[in-house]
Protein backbone atom coordinates (compact mmCIF):
# COMPACT_ATOMS: atom_id res chain seq x y z
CA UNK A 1 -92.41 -12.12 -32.98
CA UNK A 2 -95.46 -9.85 -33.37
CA UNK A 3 -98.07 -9.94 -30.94
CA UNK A 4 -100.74 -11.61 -33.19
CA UNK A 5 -103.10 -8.72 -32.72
CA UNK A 6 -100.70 -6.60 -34.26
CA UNK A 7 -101.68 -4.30 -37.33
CA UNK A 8 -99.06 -5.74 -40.38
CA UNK A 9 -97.21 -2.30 -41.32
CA UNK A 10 -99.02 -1.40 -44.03
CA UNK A 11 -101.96 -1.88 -41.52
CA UNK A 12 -101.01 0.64 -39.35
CA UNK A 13 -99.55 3.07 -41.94
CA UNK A 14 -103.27 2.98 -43.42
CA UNK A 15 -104.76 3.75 -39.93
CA UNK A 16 -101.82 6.42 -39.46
CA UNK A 17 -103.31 8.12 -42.84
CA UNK A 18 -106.98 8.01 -41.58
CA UNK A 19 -106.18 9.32 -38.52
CA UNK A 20 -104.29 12.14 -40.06
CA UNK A 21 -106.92 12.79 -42.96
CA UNK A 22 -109.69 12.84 -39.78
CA UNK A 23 -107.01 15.52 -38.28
CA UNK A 24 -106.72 17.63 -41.23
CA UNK A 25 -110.54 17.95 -42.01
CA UNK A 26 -111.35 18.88 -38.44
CA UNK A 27 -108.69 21.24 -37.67
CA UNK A 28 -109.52 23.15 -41.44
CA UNK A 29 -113.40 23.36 -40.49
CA UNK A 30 -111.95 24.42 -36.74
CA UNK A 31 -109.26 26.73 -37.80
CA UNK A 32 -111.14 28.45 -40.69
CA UNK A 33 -113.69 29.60 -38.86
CA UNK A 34 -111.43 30.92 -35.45
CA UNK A 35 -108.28 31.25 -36.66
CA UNK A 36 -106.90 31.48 -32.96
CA UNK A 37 -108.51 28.09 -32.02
CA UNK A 38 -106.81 26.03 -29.75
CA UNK A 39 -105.45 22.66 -30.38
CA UNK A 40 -107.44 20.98 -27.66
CA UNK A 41 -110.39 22.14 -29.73
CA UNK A 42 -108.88 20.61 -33.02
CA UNK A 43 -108.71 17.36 -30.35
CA UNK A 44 -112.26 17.45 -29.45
CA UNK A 45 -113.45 18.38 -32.96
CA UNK A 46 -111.21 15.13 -34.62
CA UNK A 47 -112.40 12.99 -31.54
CA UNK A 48 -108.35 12.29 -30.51
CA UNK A 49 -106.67 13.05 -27.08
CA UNK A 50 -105.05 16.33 -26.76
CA UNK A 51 -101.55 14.16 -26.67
CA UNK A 52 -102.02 12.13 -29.71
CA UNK A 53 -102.34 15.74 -31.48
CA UNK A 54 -99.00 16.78 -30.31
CA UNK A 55 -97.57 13.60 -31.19
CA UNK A 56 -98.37 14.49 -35.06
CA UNK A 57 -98.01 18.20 -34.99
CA UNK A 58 -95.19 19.68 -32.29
CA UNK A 59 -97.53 23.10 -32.53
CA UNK A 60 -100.22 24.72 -33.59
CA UNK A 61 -98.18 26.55 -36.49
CA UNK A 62 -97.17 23.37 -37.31
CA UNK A 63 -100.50 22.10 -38.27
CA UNK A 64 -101.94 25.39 -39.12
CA UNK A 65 -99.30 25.25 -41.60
CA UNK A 66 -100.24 21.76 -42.74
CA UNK A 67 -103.38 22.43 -43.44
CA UNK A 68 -102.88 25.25 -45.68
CA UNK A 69 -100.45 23.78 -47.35
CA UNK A 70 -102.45 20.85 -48.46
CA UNK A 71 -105.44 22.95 -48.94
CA UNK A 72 -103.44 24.88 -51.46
CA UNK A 73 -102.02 21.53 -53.23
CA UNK A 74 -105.76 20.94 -53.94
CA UNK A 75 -106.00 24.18 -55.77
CA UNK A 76 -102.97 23.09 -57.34
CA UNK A 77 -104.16 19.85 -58.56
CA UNK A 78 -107.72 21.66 -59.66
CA UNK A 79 -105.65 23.88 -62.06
CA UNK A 80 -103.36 20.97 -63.43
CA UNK A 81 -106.93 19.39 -64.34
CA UNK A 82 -108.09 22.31 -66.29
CA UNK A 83 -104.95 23.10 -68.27
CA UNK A 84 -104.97 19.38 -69.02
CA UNK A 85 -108.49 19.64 -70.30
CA UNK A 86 -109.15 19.67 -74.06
CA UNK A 87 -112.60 20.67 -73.65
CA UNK A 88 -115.00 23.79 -73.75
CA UNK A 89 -112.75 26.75 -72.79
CA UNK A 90 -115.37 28.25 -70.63
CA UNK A 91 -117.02 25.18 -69.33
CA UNK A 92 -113.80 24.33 -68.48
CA UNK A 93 -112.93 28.02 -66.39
CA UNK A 94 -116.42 27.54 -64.71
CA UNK A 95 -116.09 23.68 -63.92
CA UNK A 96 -112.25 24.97 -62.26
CA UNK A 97 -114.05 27.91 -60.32
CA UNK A 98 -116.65 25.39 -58.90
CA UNK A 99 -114.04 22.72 -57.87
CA UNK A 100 -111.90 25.45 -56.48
CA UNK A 101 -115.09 26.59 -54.39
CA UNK A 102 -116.03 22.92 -53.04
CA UNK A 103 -112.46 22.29 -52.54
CA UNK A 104 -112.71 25.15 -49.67
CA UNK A 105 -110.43 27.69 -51.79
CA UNK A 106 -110.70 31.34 -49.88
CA UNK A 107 -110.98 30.02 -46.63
CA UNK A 108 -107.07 29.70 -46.19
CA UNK A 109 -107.01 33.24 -46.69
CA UNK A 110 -108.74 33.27 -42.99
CA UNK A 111 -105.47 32.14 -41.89
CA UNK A 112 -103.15 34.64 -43.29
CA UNK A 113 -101.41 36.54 -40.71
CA UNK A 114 -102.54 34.35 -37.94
CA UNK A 115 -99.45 32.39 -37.59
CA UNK A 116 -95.16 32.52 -38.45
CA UNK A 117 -95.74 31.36 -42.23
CA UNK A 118 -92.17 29.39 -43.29
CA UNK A 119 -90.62 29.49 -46.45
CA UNK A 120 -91.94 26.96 -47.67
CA UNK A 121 -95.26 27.50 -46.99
CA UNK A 122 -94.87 30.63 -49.19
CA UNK A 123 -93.39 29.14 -51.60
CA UNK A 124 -95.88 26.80 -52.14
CA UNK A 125 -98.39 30.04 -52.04
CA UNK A 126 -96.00 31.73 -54.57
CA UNK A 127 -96.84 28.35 -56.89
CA UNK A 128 -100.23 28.44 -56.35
CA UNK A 129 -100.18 31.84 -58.28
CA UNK A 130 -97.97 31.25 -60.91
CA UNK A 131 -100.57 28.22 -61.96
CA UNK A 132 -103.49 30.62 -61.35
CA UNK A 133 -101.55 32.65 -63.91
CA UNK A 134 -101.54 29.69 -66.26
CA UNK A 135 -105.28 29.67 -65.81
CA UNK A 136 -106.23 33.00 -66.49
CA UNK A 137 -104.00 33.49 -69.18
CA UNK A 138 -105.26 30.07 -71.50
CA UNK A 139 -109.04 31.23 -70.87
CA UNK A 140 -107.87 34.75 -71.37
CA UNK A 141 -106.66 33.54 -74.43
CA UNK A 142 -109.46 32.00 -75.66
CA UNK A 143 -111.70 35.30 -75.08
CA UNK A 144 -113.60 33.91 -72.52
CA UNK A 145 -112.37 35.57 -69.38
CA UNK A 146 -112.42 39.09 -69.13
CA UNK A 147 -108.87 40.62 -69.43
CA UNK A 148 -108.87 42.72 -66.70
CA UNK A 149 -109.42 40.03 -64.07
CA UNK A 150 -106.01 38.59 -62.09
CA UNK A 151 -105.53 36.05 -59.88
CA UNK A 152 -105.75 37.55 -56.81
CA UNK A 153 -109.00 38.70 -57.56
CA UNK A 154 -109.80 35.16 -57.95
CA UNK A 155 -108.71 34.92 -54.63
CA UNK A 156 -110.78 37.27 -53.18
CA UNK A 157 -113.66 36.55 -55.07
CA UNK A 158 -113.30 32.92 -53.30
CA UNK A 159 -112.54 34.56 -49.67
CA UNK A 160 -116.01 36.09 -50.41
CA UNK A 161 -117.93 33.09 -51.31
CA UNK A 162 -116.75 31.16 -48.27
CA UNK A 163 -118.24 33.64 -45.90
CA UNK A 164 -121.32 32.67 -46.65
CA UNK A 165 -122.59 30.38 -43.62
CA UNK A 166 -126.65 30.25 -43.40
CA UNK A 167 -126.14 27.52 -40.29
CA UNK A 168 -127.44 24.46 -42.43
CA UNK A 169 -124.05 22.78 -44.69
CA UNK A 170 -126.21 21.83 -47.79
CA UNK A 171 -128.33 24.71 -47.83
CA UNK A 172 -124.68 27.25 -47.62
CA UNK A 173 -123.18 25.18 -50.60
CA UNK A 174 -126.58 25.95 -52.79
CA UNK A 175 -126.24 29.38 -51.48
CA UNK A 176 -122.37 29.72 -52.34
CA UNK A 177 -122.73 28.00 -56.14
CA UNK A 178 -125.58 30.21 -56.84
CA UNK A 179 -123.51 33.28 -55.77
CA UNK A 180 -120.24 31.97 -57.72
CA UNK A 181 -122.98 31.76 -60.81
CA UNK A 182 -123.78 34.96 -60.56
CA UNK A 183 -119.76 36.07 -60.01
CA UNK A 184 -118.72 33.72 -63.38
CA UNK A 185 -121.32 35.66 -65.69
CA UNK A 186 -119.29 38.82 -64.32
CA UNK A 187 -116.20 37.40 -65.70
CA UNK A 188 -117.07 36.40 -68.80
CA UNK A 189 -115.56 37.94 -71.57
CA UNK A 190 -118.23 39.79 -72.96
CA UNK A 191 -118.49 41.65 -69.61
CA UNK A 192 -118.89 45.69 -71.07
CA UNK A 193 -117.73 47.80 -68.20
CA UNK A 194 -113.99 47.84 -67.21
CA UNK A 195 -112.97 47.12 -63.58
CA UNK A 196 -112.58 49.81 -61.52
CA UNK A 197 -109.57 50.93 -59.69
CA UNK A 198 -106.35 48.70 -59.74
CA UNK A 199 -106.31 44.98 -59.27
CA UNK A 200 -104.75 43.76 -56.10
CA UNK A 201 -101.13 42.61 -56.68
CA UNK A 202 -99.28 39.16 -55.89
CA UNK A 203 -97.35 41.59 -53.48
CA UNK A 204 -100.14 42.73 -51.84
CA UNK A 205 -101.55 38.92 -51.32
CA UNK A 206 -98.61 37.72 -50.31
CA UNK A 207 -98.12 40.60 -47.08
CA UNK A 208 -101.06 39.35 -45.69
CA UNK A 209 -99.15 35.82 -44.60
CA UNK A 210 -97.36 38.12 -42.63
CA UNK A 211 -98.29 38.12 -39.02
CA UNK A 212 -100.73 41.40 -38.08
CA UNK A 213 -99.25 43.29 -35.33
């Protein structure tokens, strides 16, 4: 018989989930800033023991890979809600971009190359594109989007924004939304001058998970 202090199951699988959601959030603000951070940092930074990491995660790939994974299931579910959406076109492409930028999109790009990415890991990245496609093609079709942008610009554009950092959080959002407004009225459709050079392939973003000699 259960000690009566005991957590009923469904007790302790709800703790299990905080503790793993408290996990998550401080190794992403840990790792995307150094990605060679240790996971006794991570530790310190979630406010666990060093051991109750390792119980979760065998090693730091492990949960580096965790966290981009769900950080790119985010972007997933941010793209699902637009195509879903019967609204504005462009409101619509600009209400994704902003969800995609508070949703820490670009900053798993820090990651890339940092760590042995596995197969599914890139296949999850490969999915990530092919709804990015979906994106940019239905606001393409509409004529809202330029048609010269791709999706791994939008990447980039993204991996941009999240450099900013002026030291205070609220302040850097305001500073990173009124940057991304100034991006979106670049991509509009009625943007005159054509892009220059070539746009930066799927191939191309998908080398840099590889790990940099």
């Amino acid at each position: 018989m259960p000690a009566k202090y005991d957590l009923p199951q469904s007790g302790r699988r709800a703790e299990a989930a905080r503790n793993d959601h408290t996990i998550l959030v401080a190794a992403r603000e840990v790792f995307t800033v150094d990605p060679q951070a240790s996971m006794s940092t991570v530790a310190q930074r979630a406010g666990v023991g060093v051991g109750a990491l390792y119980r979760r995660y065998r090693s730091r790939d492990e949960l580096v890979e965790r966290v981009c994974t769900e950080g790119m299931q985010r972007i997933i579910d941010a793209a699902d809600a637009m195509l879903n959406s019967s609204g504005d076109p462009w409101a619509t492409f600009v209400a994704f971009m902003h969800r995609c930028l508070l949703e820490g999109t670009g900053a798993l790009l820090r990651l890339a190359g940092s760590f042995t990415a596995s197969e599914t890991l890139l296949a999850q990245s490969a999915r990530v594109n092919e709804i990015g496609e979906q994106v940019i093609t239905a606001a393409k079709s509409s004529g809202c989007l330029r048609p010269d942008i791709t999706t791994v610009d939008l990447s980039v554009i993204f991996e941009q924004l999240r450099s900013i950092d002026f030291g205070d959080p609220e302040r850097t959002i305001e500073i990173r939304n009124r940057h991304l407004a100034i991006i979106l009225d670049g991509l509009r459709g009625t943007a005159a001058e054509p892009l220059p050079g070539p746009a930066p392939t799927w191939t191309e973003a998908k080398n840099r998970w590889q790990i940099r000699p």
